[in-house]
Protein backbone atom coordinates (compact mmCIF):
# COMPACT_ATOMS: atom_id res chain seq x y z
CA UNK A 1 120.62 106.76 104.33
CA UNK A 2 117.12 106.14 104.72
CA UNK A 3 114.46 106.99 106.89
CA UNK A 4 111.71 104.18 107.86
CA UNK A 5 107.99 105.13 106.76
CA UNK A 6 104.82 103.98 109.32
CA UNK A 7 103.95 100.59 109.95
CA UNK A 8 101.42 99.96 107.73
CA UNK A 9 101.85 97.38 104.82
CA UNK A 10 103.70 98.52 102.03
CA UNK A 11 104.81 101.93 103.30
CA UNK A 12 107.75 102.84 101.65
CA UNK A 13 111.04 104.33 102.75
CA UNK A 14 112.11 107.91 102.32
CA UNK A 15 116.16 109.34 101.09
CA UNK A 16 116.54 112.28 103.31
CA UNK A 17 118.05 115.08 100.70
CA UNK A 18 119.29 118.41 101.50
CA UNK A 19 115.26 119.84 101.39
CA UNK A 20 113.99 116.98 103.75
CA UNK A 21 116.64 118.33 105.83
CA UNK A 22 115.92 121.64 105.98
CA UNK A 23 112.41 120.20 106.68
CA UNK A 24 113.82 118.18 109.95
CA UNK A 25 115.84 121.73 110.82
CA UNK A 26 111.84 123.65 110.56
CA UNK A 27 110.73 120.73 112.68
CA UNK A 28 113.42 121.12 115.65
CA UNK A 29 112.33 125.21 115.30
CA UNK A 30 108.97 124.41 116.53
CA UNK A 31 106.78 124.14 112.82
CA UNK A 32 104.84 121.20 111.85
CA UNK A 33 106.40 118.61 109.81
CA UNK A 34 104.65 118.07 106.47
CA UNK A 35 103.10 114.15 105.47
CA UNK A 36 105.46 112.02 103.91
CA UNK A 37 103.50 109.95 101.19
CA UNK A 38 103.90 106.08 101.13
CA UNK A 39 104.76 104.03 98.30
CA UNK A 40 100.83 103.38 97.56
CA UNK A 41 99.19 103.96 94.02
CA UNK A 42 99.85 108.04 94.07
CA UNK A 43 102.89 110.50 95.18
CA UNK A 44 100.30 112.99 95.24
CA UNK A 45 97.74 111.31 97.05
CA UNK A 46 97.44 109.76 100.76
CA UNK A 47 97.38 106.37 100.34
CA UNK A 48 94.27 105.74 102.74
CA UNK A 49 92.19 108.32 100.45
CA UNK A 50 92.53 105.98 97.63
CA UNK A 51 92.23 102.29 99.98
CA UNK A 52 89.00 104.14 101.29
CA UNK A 53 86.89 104.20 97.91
CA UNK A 54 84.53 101.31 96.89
CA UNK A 55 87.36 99.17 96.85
CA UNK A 56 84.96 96.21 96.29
CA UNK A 57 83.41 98.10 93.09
CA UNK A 58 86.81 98.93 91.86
CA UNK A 59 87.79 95.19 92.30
CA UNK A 60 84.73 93.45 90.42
CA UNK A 61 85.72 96.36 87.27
CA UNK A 62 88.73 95.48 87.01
CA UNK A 63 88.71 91.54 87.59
CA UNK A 64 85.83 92.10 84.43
CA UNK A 65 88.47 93.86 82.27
CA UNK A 66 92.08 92.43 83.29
CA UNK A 67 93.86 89.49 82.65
CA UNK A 68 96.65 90.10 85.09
CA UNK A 69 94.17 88.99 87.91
CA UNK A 70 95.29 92.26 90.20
CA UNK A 71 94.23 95.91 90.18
CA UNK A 72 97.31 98.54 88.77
CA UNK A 73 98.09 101.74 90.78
CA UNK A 74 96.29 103.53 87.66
CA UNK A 75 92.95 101.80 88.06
CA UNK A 76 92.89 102.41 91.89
CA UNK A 77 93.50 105.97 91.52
CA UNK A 78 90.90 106.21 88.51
CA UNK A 79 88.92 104.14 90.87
CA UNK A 80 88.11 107.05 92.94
CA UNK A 81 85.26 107.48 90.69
CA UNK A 82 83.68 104.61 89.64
CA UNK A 83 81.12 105.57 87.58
CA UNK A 84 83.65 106.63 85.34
CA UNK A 85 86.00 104.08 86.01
CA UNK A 86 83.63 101.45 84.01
CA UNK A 87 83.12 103.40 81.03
CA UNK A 88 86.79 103.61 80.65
CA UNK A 89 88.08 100.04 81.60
CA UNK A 90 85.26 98.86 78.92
CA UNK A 91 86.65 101.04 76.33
CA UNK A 92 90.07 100.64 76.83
CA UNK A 93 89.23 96.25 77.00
CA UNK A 94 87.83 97.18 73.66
CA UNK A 95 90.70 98.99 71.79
CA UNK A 96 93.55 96.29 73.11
CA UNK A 97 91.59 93.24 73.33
CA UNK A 98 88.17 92.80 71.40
CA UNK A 99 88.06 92.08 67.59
CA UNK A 100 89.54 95.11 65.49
CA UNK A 101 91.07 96.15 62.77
CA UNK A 102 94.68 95.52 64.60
CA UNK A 103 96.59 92.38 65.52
CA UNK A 104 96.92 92.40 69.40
CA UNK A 105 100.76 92.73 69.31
CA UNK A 106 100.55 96.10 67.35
CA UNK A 107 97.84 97.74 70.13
CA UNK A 108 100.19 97.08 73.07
CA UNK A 109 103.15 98.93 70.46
CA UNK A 110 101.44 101.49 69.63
CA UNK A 111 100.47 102.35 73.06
CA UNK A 112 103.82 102.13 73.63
CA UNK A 113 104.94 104.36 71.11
CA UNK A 114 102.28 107.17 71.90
CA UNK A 115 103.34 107.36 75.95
CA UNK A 116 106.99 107.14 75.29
CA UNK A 117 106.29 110.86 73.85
CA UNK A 118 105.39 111.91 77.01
CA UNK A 119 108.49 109.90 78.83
CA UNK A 120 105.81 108.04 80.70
CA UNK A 121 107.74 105.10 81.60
CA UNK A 122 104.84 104.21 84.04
CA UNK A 123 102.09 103.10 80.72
CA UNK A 124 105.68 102.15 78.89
CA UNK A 125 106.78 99.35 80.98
CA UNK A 126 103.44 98.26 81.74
CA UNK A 127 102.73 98.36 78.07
CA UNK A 128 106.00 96.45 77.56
CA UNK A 129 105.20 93.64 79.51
CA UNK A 130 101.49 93.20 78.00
CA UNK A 131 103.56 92.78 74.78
CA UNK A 132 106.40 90.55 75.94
CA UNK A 133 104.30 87.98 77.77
CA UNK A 134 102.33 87.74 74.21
CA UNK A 135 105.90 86.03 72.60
CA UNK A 136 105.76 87.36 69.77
CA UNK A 137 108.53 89.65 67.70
CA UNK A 138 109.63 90.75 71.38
CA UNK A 139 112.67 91.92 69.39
CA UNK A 140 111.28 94.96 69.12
CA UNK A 141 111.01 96.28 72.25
CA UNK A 142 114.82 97.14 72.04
CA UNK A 143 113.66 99.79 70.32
CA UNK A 144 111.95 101.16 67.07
CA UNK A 145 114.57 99.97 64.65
CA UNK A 146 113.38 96.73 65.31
CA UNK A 147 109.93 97.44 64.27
CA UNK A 148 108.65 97.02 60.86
CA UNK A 149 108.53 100.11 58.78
CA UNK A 150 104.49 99.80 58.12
CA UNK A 151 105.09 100.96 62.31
CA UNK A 152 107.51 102.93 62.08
CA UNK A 153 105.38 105.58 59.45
CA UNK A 154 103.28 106.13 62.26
CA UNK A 155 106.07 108.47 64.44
CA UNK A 156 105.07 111.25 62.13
CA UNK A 157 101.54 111.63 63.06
CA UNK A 158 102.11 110.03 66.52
CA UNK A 159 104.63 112.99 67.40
CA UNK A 160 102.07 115.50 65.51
CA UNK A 161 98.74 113.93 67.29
CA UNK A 162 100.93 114.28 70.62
CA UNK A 163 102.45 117.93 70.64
CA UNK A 164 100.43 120.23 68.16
CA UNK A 165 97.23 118.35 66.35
CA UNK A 166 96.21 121.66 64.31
CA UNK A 167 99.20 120.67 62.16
CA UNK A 168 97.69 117.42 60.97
CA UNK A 169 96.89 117.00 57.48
CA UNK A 170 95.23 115.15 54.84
CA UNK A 171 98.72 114.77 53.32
CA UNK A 172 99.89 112.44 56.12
CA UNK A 173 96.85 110.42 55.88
CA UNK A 174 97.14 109.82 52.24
CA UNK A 175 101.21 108.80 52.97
CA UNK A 176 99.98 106.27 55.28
CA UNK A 177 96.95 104.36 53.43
CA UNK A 178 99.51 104.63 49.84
CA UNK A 179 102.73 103.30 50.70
CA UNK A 180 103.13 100.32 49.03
CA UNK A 181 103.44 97.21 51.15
CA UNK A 182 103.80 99.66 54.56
CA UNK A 183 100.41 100.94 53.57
CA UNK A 184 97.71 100.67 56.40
CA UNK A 185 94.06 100.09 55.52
CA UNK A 186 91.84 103.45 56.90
CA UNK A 187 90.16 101.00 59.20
CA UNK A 188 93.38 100.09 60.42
CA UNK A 189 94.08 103.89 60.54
CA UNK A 190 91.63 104.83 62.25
CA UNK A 191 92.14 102.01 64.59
CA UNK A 192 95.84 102.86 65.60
CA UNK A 193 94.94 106.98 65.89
CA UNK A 194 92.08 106.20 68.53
CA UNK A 195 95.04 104.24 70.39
CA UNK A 196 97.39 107.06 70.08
CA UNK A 197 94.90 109.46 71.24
CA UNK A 198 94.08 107.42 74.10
CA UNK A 199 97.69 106.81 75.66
CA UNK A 200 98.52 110.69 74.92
CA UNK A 201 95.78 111.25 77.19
CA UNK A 202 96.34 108.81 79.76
CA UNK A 203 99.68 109.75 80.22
CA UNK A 204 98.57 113.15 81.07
CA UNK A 205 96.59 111.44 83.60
CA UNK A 206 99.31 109.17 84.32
CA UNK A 207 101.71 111.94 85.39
CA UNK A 208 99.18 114.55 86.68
CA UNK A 209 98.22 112.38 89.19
CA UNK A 210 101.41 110.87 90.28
CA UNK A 211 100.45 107.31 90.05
CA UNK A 212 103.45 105.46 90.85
CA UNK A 213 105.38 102.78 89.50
CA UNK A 214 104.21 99.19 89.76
CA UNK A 215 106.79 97.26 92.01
CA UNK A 216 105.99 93.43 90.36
CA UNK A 217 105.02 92.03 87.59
CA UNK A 218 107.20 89.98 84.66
CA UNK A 219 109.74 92.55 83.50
CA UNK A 220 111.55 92.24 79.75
CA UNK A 221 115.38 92.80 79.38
CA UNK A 222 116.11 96.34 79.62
CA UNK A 223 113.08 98.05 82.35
CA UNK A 224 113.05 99.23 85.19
CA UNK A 225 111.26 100.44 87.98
CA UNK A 226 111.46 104.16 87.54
CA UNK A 227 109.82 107.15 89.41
CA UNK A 228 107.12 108.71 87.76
CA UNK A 229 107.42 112.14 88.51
CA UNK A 230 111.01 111.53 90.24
CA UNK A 231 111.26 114.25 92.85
CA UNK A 232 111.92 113.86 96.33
CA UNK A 233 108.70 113.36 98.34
CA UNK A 234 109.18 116.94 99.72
CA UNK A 235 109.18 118.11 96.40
CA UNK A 236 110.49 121.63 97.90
CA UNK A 237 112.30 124.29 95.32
CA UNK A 238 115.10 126.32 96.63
CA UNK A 239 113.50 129.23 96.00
CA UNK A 240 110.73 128.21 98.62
CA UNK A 241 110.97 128.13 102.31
CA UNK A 242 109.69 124.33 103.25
CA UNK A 243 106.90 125.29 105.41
CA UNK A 244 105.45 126.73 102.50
CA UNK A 245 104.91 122.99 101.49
CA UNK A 246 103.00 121.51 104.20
CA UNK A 247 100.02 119.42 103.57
CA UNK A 248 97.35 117.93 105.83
CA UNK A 249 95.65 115.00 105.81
CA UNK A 250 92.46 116.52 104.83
CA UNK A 251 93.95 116.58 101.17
CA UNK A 252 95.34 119.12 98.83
CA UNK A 253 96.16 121.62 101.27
CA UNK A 254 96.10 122.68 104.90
CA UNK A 255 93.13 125.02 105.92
CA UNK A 256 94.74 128.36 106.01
CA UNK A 257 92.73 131.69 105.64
CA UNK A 258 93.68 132.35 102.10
CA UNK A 259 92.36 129.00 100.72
CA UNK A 260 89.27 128.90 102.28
CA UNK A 261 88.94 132.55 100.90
CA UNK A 262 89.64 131.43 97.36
CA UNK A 263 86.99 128.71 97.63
CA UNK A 264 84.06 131.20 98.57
CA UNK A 265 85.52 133.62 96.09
CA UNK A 266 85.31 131.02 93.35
CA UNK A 267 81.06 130.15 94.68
CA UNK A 268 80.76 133.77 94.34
CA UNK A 269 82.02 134.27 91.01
CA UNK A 270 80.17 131.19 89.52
CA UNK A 271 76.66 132.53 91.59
CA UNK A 272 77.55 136.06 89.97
CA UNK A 273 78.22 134.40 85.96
CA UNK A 274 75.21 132.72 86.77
CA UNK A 275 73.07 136.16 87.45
CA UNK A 276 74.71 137.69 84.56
CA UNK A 277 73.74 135.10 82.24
CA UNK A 278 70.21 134.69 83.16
CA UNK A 279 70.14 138.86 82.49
CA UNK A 280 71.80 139.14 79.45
CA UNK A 281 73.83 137.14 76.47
CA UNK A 282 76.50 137.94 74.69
CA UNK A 283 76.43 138.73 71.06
CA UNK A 284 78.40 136.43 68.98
CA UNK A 285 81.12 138.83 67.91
CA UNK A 286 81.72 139.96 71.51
CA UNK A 287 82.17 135.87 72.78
CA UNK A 288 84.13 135.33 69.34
CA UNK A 289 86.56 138.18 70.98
CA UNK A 290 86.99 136.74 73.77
CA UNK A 291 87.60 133.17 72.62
CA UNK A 292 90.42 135.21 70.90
CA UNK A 293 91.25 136.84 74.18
CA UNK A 294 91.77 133.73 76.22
CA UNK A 295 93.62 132.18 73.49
CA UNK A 296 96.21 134.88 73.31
CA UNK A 297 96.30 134.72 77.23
CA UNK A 298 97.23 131.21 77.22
CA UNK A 299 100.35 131.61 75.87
CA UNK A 300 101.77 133.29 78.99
CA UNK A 301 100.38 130.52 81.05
CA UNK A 302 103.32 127.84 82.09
CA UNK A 303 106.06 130.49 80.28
CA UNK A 304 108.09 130.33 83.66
CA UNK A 305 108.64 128.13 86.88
CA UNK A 306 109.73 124.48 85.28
CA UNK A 307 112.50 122.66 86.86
CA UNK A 308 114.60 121.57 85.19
CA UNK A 309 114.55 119.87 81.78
CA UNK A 310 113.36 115.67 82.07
CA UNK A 311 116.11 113.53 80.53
CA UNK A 312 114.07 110.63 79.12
CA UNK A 313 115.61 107.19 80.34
CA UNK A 314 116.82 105.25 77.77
CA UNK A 315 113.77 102.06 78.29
CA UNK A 316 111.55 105.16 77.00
CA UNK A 317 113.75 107.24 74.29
CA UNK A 318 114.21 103.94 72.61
CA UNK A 319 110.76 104.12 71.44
CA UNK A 320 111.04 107.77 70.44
CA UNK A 321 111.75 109.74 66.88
CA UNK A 322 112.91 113.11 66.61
CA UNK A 323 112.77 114.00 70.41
CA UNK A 324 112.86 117.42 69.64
CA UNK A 325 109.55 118.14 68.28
CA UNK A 326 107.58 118.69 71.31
CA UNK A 327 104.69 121.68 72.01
CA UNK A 328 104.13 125.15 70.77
CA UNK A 329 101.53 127.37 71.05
CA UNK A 330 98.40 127.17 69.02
CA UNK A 331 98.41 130.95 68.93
CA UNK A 332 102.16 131.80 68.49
CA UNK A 333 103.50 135.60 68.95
CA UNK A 334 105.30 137.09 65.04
CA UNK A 335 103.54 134.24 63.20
CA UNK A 336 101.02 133.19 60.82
CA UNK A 337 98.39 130.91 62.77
CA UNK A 338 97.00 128.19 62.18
CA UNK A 339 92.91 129.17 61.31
CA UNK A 340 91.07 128.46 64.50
CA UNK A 341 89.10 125.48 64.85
CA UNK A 342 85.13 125.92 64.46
CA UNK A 343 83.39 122.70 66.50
CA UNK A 344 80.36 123.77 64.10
CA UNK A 345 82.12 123.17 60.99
CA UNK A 346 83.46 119.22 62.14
CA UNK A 347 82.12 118.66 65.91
CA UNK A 348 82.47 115.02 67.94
CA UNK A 349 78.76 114.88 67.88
CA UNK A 350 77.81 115.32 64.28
CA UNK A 351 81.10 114.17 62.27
CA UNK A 352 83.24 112.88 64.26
CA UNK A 353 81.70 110.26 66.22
CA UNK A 354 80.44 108.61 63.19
CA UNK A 355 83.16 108.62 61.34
CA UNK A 356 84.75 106.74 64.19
CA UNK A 357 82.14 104.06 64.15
CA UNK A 358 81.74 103.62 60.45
CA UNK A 359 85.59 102.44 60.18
CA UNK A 360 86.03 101.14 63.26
CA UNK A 361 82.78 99.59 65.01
CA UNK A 362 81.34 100.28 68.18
CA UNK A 363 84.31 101.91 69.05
CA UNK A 364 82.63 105.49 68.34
CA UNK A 365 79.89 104.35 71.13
CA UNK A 366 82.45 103.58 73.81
CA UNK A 367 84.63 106.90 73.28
CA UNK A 368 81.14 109.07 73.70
CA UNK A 369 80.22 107.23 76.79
CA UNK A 370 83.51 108.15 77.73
CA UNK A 371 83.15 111.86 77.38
CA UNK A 372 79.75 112.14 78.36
CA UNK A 373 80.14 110.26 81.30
CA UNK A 374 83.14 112.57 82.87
CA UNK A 375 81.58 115.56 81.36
CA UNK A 376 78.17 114.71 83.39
CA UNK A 377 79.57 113.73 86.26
CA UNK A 378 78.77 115.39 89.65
CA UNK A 379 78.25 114.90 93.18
CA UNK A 380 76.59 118.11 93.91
CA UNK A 381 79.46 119.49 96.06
CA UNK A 382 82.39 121.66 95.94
CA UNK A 383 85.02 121.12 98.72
CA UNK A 384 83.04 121.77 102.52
CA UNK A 385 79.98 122.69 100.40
CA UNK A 386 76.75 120.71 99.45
CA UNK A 387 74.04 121.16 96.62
CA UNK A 388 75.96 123.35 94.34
CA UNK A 389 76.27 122.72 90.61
CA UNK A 390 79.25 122.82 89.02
CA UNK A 391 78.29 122.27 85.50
CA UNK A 392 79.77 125.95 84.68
CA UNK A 393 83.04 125.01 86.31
CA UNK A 394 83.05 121.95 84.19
CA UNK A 395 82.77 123.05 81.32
CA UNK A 396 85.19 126.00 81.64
CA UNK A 397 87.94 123.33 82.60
CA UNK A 398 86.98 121.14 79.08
CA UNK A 399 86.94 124.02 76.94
CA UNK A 400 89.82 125.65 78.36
CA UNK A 401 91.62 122.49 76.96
CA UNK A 402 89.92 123.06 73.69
CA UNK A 403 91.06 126.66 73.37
CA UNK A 404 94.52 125.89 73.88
CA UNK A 405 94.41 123.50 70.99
CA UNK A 406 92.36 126.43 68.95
CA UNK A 407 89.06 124.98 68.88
CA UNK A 408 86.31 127.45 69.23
CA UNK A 409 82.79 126.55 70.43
CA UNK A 410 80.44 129.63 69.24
CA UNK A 411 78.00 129.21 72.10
CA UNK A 412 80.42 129.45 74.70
CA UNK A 413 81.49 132.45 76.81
CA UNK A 414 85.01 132.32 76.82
CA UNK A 415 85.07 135.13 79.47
CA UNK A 416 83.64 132.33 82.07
CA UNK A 417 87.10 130.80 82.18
CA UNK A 418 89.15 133.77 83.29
CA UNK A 419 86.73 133.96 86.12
CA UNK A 420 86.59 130.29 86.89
CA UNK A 421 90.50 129.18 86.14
CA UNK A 422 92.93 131.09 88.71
CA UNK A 423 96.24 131.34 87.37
CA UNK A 424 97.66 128.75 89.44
CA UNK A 425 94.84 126.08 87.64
CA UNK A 426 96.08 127.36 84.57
CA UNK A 427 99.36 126.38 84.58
CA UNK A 428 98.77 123.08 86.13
CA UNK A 429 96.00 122.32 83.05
CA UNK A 430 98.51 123.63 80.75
CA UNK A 431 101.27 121.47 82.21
CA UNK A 432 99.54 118.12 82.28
CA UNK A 433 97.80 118.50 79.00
CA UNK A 434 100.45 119.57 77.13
CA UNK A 435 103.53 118.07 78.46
CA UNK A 436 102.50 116.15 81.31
CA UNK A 437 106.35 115.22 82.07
CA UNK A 438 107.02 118.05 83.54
CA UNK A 439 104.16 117.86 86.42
CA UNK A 440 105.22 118.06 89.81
CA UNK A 441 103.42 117.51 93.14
CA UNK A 442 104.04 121.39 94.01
CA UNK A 443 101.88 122.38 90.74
CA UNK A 444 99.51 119.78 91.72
CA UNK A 445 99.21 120.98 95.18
CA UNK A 446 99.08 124.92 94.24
CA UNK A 447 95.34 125.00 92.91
CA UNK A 448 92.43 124.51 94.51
CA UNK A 449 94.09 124.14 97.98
CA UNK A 450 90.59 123.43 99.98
CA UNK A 451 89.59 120.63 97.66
CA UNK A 452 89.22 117.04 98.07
CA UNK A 453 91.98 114.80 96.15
CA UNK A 454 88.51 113.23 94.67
CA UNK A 455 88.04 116.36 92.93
CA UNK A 456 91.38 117.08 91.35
CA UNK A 457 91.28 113.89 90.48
CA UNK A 458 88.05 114.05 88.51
CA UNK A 459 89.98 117.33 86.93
CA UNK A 460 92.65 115.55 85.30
CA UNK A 461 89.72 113.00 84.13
CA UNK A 462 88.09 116.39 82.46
CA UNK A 463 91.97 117.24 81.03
CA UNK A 464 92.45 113.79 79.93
CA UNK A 465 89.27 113.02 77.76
CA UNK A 466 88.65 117.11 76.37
CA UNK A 467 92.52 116.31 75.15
CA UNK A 468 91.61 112.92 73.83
CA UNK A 469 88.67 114.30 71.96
CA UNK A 470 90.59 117.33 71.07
CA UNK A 471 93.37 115.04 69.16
CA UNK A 472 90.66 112.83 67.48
CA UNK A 473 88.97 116.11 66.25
CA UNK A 474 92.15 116.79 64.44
CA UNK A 475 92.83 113.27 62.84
CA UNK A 476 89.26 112.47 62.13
CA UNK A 477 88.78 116.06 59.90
CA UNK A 478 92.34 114.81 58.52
CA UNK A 479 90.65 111.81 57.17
CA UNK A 480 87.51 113.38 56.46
CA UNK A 481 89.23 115.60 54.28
CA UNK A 482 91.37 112.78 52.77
CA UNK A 483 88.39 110.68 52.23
CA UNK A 484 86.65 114.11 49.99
């Protein structure tokens, strides 16, 4: 049975399950009933947020970079900052369809390949059809037995590069480039890492912001339409009452007492780092402590609360080896770690965007502009407030990312984070960086409950590129060190 939506154009239709009708019960008690979301570009974002950007600036980007003539539910979302928008649909124009090292068939594969790790069947099928309507070998999207073997070496590092990067060798570099007639050039190397890199990342994007499945488009045999984050649009829990989820349309949360108290506590705490570290700095040893600190920390973030365990559909485990090997924790309790990560001793800056550019040209250029661009980017607000500068914030949300995956900047104050990053941010960075599959619209809505969808959105932006970087970091010292 189905409940109509509104009449606006392309509003979906809603299955009423035993939450939405405890919902309809709250309703006939007297409490407000929450916002159902269309079928637009996001389940975690009102449709008329997104249709309200520069749609005619998001239009001319994308008509520059596409060749499907239309704009995807991914770019419209990602459209909510422009600025960024361009640096990213140039790069990503580059890596799939400017000269490289790569035949054009093997990009849209291995982008394939790398979300398929994350069960994002949303960059999967649209992947899928970039490489059917090409013609050629479609055989092989029934599944990686079909692919060649030179393609089918890469699952090792693509699983590695995907779910713990600190394990990545010089050993599985030197396998790749000296396999016989399987062997891959290092330009071609570093050409298909960049790609993997990039789709790990976007699905976290992908799935952190609940873009949702395209609805046309030439299908092959075999895919789908399939729900992103496939919850009811309630998304309630049992263990919650369902007016605990309400939402108004002012965004990511209704504007209750305790939210607008969390949002002057957080201007207070970044006015009161601010003080502190115009009065005093800490020594190295005492921020090398902390970094420490905050790593151990993290692994208690996201130990509890999942639902229940994502069964990949079988358009997406097709593509996948070993299933099994997912995350751990760079810091793991009862066992020897893996040496933390020093951006002095191999940074993106000094090593590792040359490196980049050397074997693989321009690309190096593109990626930075890239980073810099969401790194820099600001409006001068913060929810209901104006002029305030959030660089601090920023960077505590990058490098939070970078401490989970144990790299270590020695100029940085990892106490900052603990006092910028509530608990409930935590977990919802943790989530979508490191297995983004298992994001729901409840852990989205939890953080940052006074906030403008624009924001959070620019968050997962900061998750998706310090992850990105983070993963290229790894590979790039891997080949450094293969290359000495």
């Amino acid at each position: 049975m189905n409940v109509g939506a509104d009449s606006h154009p392309g509003a979906g239709q809603y299955l009423i399950c035993n939450n939405c009708q405890k919902v309809i019960r709250k309703k006939e008690q007297g409490l407000k009933r929450p916002q159902l979301q269309t079928i637009g570009p996001s389940s975690f974002i009102p449709e008329n947020e997104i249709l309200s950007t520069e749609s005619n600036t998001i239009l001319l980007l994308a008509e520059e970079f596409s060749t499907s003539g239309r704009v995807d539910h991914l770019t419209q979302v990602m459209g909510l900052h422009p600025q960024y928008l361009a640096s990213f649909l140039e790069s990503q124009f580059y890596l799939l369809r400017m000269d490289g090292p790569l035949p054009l068939h093997y990009r849209h594969y291995i982008a394939i390949l790398a979300a398929a790790r994350h069960q994002c069947s949303f960059l999967v099928k649209m992947h899928a059809r970039e490489f059917y309507q090409m013609g050629v070998c479609v055989e092989w999207l029934k599944g990686l037995q079909y692919a060649p073997q030179r393609l089918r070496n890469l699952c090792d590092i693509n699983k590695i590069l995907a779910h713990r990067p600190w394990l990545l060798t010089k050993e599985h570099i030197q396998k790749l480039v000296k396999t016989g007639e399987s062997s891959w050039s290092l330009a071609e190397l570093v050409h298909a890492v960049v790609l993997l890199a990039h789709f790990h990342a976007l699905a976290s994007f992908v799935l952190g912001s609940g873009v949702n499945p395209e609805r046309d488009g030439m299908v092959p045999d075999g895919f789908t339409h399939t729900s992103v984050n496939n919850e009811c649009v309630c998304d309630l829990d049992s263990d919650s009452s369902p007016e605990e989820a309400f939402f108004d349309d002012a965004g990511g949360g209704g504007g209750t007492i305790d939210s607008v108290s969390e949002l002057e506590a957080l201007m207070e705490r970044m006015k009161r780092l601010q003080e502190e570290r115009e009065d005093e700095e800490a020594s190295q040893e005492e921020m090398a402590t902390r970094f420490e600190k905050e790593k151990k920390e993290s692994l208690l973030v996201a130990s509890t609360g999942f639902e229940d365990e994502v069964i990949p559909t079988s358009q997406v485990s097709r593509f996948v080896e070993d299933a099994t090997f997912g995350y751990q924790d760079f810091a793991r309790h009862g066992e020897d770690n893996p040496p933390t990560f020093r951006a002095q001793d191999f940074s993106w800056e000094v090593h590792g965007f040359s490196l980049v550019n050397r074997l693989y040209s321009d690309i190096g250029l593109l990626l930075d502009k890239r980073f810099c661009t969401v790194y820099n980017l600001t409006y001068y607000n913060m929810a209901i407030h104006e002029d305030v500068d959030t660089t601090m914030l920023r960077r505590a949300l990058f490098n939070y990312v970078h401490c989970m995956y144990g790299i270590r900047y020695d100029d940085y104050d990892y106490g900052e984070v603990n006092q910028l990053l509530e608990r409930s941010l935590k977990v919802y960075i943790k989530t979508v960086t490191c297995y983004p599959e298992r994001t729901t619209r409840r852990m989205y809505d939890s953080y940052w409950r006074q906030f403008r969808h624009s924001e959070k959105v620019h968050v997962n932006l900061l998750l998706m590129e310090a992850r990105m970087q983070a993963e290229l970091l790894y590979a790039l010292r891997a080949i450094t060190r293969y290359l000495t």
